[in-house]
Protein backbone atom coordinates (compact mmCIF):
# COMPACT_ATOMS: atom_id res chain seq x y z
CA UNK A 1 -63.35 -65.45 303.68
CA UNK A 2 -61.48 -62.13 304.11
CA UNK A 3 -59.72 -60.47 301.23
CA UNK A 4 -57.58 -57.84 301.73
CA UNK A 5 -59.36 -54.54 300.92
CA UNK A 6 -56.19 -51.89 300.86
CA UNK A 7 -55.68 -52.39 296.98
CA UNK A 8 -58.67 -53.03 294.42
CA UNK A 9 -56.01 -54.76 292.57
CA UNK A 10 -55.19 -57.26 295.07
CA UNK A 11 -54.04 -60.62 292.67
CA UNK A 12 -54.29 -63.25 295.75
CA UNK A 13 -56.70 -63.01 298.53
CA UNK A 14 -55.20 -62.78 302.16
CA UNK A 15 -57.80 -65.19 303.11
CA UNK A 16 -55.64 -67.64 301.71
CA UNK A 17 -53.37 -68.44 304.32
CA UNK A 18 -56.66 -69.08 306.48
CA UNK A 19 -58.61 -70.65 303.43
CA UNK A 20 -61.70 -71.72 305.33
CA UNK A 21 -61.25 -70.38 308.62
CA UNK A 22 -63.54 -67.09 308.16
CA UNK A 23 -66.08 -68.63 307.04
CA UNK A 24 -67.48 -68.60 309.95
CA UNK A 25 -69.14 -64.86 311.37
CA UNK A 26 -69.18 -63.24 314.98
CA UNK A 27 -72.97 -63.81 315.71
CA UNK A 28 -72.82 -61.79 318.71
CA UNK A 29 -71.68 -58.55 317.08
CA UNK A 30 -74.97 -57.65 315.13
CA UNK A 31 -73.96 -55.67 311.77
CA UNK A 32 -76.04 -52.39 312.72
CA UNK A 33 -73.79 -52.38 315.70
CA UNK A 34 -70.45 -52.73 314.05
CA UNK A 35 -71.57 -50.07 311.07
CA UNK A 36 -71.80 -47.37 314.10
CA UNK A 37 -68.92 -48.57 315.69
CA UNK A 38 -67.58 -45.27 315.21
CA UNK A 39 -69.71 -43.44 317.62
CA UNK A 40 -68.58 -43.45 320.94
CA UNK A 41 -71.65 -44.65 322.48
CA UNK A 42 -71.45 -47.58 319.73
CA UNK A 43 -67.89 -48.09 320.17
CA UNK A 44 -68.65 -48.96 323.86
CA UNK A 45 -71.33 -51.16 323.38
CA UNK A 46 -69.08 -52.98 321.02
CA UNK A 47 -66.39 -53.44 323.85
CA UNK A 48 -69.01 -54.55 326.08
CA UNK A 49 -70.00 -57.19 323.42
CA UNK A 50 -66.72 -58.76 323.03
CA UNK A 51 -66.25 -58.86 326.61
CA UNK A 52 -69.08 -61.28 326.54
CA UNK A 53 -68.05 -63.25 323.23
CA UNK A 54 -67.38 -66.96 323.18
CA UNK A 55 -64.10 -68.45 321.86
CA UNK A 56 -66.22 -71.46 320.10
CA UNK A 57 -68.08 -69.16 317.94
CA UNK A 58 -65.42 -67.03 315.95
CA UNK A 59 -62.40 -67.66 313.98
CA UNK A 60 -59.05 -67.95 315.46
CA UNK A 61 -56.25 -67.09 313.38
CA UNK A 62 -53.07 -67.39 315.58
CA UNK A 63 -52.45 -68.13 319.51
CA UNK A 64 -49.50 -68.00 321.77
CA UNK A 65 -48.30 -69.74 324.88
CA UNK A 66 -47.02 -66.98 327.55
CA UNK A 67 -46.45 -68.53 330.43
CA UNK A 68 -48.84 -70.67 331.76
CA UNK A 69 -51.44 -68.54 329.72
CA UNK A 70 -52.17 -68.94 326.30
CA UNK A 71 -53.52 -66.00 324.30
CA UNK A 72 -55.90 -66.48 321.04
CA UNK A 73 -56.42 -63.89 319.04
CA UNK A 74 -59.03 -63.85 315.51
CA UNK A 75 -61.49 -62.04 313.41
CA UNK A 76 -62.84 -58.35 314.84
CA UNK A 77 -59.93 -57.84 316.89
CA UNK A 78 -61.02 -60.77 319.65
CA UNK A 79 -58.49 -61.70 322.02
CA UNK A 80 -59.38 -64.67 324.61
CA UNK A 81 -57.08 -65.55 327.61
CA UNK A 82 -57.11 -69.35 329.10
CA UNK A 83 -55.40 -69.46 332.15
CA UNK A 84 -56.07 -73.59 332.68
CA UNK A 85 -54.39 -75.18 329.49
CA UNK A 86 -57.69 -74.07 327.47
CA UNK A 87 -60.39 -75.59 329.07
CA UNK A 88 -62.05 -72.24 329.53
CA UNK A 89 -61.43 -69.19 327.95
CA UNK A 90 -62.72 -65.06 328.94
CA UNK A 91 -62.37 -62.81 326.49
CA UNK A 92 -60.26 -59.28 326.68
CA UNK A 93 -62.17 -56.59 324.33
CA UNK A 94 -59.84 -53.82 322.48
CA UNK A 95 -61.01 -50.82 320.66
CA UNK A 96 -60.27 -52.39 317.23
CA UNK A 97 -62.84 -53.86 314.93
CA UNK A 98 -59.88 -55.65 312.52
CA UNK A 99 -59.01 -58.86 312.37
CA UNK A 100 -56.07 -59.94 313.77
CA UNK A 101 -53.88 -62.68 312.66
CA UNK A 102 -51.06 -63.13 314.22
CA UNK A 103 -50.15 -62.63 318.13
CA UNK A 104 -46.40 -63.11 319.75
CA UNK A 105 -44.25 -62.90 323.03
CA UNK A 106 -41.41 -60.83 323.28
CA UNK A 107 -38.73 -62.00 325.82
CA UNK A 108 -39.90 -59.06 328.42
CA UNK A 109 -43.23 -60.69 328.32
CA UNK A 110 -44.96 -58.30 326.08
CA UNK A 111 -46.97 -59.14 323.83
CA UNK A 112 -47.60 -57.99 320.42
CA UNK A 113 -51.11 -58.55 318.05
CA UNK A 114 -50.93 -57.45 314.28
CA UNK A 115 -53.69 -57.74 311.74
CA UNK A 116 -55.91 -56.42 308.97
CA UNK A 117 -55.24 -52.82 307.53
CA UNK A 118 -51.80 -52.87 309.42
CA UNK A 119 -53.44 -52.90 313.07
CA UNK A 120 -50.61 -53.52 316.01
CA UNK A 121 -52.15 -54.17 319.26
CA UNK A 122 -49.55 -54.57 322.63
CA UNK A 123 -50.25 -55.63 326.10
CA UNK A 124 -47.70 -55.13 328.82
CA UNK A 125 -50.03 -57.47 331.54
CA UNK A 126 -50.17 -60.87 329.87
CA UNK A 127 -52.76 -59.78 327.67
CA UNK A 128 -55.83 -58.52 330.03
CA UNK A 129 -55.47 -54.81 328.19
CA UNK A 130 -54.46 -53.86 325.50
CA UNK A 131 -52.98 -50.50 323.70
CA UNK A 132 -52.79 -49.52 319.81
CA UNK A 133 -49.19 -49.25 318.47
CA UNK A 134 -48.59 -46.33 316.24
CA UNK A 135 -47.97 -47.10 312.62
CA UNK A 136 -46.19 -45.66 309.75
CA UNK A 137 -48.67 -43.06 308.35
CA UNK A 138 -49.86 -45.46 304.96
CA UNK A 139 -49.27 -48.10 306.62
CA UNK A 140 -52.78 -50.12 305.38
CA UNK A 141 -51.58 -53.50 303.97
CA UNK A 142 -52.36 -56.47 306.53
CA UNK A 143 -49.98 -57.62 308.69
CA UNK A 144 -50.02 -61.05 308.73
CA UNK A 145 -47.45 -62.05 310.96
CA UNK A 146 -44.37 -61.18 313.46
CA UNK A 147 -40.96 -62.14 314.70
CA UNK A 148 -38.59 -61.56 318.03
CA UNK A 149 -35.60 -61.52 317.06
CA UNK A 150 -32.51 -62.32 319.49
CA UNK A 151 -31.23 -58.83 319.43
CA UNK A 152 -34.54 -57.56 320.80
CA UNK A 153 -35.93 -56.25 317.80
CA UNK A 154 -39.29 -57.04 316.30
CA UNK A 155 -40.37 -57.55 312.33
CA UNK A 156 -44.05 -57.33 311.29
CA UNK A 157 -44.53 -58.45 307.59
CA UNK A 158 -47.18 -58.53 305.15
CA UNK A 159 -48.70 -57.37 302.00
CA UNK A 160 -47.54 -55.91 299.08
CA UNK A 161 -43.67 -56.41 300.67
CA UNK A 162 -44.83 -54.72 304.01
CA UNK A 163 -42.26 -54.74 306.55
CA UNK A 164 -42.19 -53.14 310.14
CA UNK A 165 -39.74 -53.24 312.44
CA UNK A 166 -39.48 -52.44 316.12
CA UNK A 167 -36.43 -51.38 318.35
CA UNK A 168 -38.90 -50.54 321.72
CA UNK A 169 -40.69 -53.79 322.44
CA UNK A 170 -43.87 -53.19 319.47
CA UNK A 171 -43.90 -49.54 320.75
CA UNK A 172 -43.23 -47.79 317.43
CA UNK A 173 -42.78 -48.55 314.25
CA UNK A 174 -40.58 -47.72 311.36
CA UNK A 175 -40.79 -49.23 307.33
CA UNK A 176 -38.73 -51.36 305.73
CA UNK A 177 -37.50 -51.78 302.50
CA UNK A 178 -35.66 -55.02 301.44
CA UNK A 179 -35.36 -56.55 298.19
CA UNK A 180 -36.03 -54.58 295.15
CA UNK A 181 -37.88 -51.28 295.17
CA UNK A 182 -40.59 -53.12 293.39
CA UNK A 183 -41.14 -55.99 294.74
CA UNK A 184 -44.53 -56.26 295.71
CA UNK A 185 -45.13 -59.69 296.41
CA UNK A 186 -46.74 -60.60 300.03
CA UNK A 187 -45.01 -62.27 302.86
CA UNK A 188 -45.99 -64.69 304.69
CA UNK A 189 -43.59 -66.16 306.84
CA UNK A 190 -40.07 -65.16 308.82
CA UNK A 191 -38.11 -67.38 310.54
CA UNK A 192 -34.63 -67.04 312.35
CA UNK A 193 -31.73 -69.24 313.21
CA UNK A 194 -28.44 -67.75 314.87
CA UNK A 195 -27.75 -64.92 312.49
CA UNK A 196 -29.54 -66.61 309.41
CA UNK A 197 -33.52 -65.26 308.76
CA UNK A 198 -35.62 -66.95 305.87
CA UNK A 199 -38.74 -65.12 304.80
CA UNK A 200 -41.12 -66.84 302.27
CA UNK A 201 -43.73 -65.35 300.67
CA UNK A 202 -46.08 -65.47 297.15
CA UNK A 203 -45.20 -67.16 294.23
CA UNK A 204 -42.68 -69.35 296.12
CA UNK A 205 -40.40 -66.55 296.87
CA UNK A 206 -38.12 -67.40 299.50
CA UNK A 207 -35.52 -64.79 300.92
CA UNK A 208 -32.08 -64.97 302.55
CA UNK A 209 -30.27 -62.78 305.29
CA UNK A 210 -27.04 -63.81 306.86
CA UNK A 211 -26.87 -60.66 309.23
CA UNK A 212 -29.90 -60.79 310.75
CA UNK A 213 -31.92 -59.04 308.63
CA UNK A 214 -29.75 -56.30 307.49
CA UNK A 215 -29.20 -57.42 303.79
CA UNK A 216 -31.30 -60.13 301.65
CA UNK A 217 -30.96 -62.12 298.46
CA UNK A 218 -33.32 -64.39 296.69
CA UNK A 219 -32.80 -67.86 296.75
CA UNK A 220 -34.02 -70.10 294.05
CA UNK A 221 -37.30 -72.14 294.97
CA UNK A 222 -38.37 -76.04 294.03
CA UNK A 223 -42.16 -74.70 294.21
CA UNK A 224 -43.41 -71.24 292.74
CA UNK A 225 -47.06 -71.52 294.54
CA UNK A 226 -47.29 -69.30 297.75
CA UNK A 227 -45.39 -70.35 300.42
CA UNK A 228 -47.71 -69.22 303.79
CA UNK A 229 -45.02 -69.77 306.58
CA UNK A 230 -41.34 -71.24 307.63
CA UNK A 231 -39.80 -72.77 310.74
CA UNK A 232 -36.35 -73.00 312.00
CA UNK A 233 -35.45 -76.06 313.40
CA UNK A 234 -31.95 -77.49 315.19
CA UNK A 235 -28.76 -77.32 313.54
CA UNK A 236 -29.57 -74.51 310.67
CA UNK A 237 -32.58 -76.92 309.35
CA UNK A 238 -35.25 -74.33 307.42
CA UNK A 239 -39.00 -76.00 306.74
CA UNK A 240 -41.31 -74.03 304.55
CA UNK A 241 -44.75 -75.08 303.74
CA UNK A 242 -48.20 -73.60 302.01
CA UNK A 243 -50.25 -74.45 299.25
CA UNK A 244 -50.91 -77.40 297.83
CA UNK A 245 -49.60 -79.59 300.88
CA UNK A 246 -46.27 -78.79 299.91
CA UNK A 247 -42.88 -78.43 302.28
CA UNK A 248 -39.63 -77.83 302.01
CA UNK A 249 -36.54 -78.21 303.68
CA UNK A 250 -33.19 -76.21 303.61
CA UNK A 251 -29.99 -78.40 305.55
CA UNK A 252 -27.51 -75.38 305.03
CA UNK A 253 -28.95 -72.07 306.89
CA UNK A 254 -31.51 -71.53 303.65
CA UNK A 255 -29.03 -71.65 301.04
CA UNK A 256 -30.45 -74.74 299.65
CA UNK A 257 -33.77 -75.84 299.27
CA UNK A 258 -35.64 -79.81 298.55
CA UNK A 259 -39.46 -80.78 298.70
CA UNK A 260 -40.33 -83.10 301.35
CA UNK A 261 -43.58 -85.58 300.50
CA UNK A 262 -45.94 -84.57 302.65
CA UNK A 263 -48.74 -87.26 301.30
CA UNK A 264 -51.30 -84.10 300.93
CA UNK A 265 -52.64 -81.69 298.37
CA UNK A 266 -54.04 -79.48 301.50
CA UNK A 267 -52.60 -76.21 302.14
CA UNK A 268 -50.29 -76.12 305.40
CA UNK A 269 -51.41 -72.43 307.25
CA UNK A 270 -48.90 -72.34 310.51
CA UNK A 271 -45.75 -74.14 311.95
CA UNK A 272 -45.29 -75.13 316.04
CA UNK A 273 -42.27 -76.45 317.32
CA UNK A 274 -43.09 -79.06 319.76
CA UNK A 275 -41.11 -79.38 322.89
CA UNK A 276 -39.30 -82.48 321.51
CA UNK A 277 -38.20 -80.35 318.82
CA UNK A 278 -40.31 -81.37 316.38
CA UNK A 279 -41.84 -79.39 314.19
CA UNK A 280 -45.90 -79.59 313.62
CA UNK A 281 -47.89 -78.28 310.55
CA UNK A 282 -51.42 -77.67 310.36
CA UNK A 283 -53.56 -76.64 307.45
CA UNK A 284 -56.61 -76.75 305.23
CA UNK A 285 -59.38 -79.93 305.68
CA UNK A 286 -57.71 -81.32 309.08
CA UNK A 287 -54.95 -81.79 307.73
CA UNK A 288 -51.18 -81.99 310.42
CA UNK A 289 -47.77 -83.07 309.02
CA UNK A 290 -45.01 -83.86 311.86
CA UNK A 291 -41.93 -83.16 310.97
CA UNK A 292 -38.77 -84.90 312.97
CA UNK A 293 -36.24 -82.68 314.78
CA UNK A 294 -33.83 -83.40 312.02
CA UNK A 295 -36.37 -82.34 309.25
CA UNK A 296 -35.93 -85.61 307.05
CA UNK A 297 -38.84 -87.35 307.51
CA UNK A 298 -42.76 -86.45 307.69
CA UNK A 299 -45.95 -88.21 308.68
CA UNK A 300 -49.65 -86.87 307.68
CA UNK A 301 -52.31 -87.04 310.07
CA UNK A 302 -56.09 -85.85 309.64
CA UNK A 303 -58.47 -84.77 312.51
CA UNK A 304 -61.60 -86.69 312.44
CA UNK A 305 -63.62 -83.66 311.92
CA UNK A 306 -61.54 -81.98 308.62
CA UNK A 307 -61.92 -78.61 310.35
CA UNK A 308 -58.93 -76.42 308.85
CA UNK A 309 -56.28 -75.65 311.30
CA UNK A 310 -54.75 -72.02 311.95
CA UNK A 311 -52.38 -72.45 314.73
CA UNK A 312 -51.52 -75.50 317.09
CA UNK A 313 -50.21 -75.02 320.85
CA UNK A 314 -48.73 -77.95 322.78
CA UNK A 315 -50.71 -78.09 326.29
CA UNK A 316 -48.77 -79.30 329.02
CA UNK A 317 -50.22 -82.27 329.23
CA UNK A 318 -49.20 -83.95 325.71
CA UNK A 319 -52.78 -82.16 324.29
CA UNK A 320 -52.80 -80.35 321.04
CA UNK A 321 -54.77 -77.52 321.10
CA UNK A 322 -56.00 -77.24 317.45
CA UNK A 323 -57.33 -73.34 316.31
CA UNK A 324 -59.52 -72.71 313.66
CA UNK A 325 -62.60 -71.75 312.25
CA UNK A 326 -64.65 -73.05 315.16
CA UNK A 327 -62.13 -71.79 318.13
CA UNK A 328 -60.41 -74.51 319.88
CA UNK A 329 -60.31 -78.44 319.91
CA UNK A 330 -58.58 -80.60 322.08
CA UNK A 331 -56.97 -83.94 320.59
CA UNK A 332 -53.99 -85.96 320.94
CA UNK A 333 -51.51 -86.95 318.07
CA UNK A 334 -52.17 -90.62 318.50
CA UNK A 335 -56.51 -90.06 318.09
CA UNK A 336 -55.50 -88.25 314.64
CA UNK A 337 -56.32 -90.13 311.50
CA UNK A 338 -53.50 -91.63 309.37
């Protein structure tokens, strides 16, 4: 499990939001080999290595659909490429050894990989190479994921109240400061809707702007257990989910929040909005919670195998691609268990 090593003080592991899913350790990176990394003569071997790593025996955190390529990305900086709806997978090395867990698409096509110790990656050619984004100097809390927003800005969140944002397509980078000067609780999750963004975070904060991120306000919470991500859905519909299986739903742009029954006491790790504008969870032991366009209703699923799920993409032929501590699965909603 990876726990985030900026602050000895660190009350909540980062790990969380993954629970399970890095567990499992890149075999083909042998530790003597990652300990020299720094030498230049290591450093290439180390590139060479992760040219030749295998999707199926890492931990993917996060994955994106760009095009008719999808784009994983996981521990020690490992990006894979699928150009064939995942049914094989090459990998892209990148001169970073930190784990990355989250990966998006900007409108332009760029694309944009954050991670561990406040690592930006960006890759202007669908992801085949990749360039380091300069930081913030301090800038060493994890990143643990990203938003486009419609005005063609970008936000990278994380630790400790860490927020980036970018007005040049993940180029550069300049810190934020929202709430109160000391908040210092992490975030987890951003979400936007027309003008309205929700961010969610520890201790069941949940956050309000109306102006597209230029002001926020706390809004009260049903649940005060970490909340690891939120979803906007049709018609200013807000879900939130995290530990403990829960979710919950805002109807009025965020204003106003409910718990849903999700049937589960699993933690829900990422949000995908399904072409049909659904919305679908996944999570800790297996666990997947549709959610209905409208946000009123849920049903619980489990994959046959319990293997915690990081990220789901929608193939596009009605498979779920299901990302985890093993790589990638293929299954279909109807094979899940009830």
């Amino acid at each position: 499990m990876h726990h985030y090593a900026g602050n000895s003080g660190c009350r909540i592991s980062f790990g969380i939001r993954r629970t399970v899913l890095l567990l499992s350790s890149l075999a083909l990176l042998a530790q003597p080999q990652l300990a020299a990394a720094a030498e230049p003569a290591a450093a290439q071997a180390l590139l060479a290595l992760k040219a030749k790593a295998g999707i199926n025996k890492v931990a993917i955190l996060d994955a994106v659909r760009s095009g008719k390529r999808i784009v994983a990305v996981g521990e020690r900086s490992l990006i894979f490429v699928s150009d064939d709806e995942g049914k094989t997978w090459s990998a892209r090395p990148t001169a970073s050894e930190k784990s990355l867990t989250s990966v998006i698409v900007q409108r332009a096509g760029v694309l944009i990989a954050a991670g561990h110790s406040g690592v930006i990656l960006r890759s202007i050619d669908g992801g085949d190479n990749w360039t380091r984004s300069p930081v913030p100097v301090g800038q060493k809390e994890a990143l643990l994921g990203m938003l486009a927003l419609s005005d063609g800005r970008t936000l990278a969140f994380g630790g400790y109240s860490s927020l980036l944002e970018s007005g040049d397509g993940g180029s550069t980078w300049e810190q934020r400061s929202i709430l109160d000067a000391e908040m210092d609780k992490h975030f987890y999750g951003i979400a936007a809707s027309d003008q309205s963004l929700v961010l969610v975070g520890e201790a069941g904060l949940i956050s309000l702007s109306s102006d597209l991120g230029k002001t926020w306000k706390i809004v009260p919470s049903p649940y005060h257990g970490s909340l690891f991500g939120v979803a906007a859905l049709p018609n200013g519909v807000f879900i939130a989910y995290g530990m403990r299986g829960k979710i919950l739903g805002s109807f009025d742009q965020g204003q106003n929040w409910r718990e849903l029954e999700s049937g589960t006491k699993s933690p829900f790790f990422s949000g995908t909005l399904l072409r049909d504008g659904r919305l679908l969870l996944g999570g800790k032991d297996g666990v997947l919670a549709m959610i209905t366009a409208d946000g009123q209703a849920v049903e619980t699923r489990h994959t046959r195998d319990r293997r915690s799920v990081s990220r789901i993409v929608e193939s596009q032929k009605d498979e779920l691609l299901l990302f985890g501590d093993v790589g990638i699965r293929h299954m279909q909603w109807k094979d899940l268990e009830k």
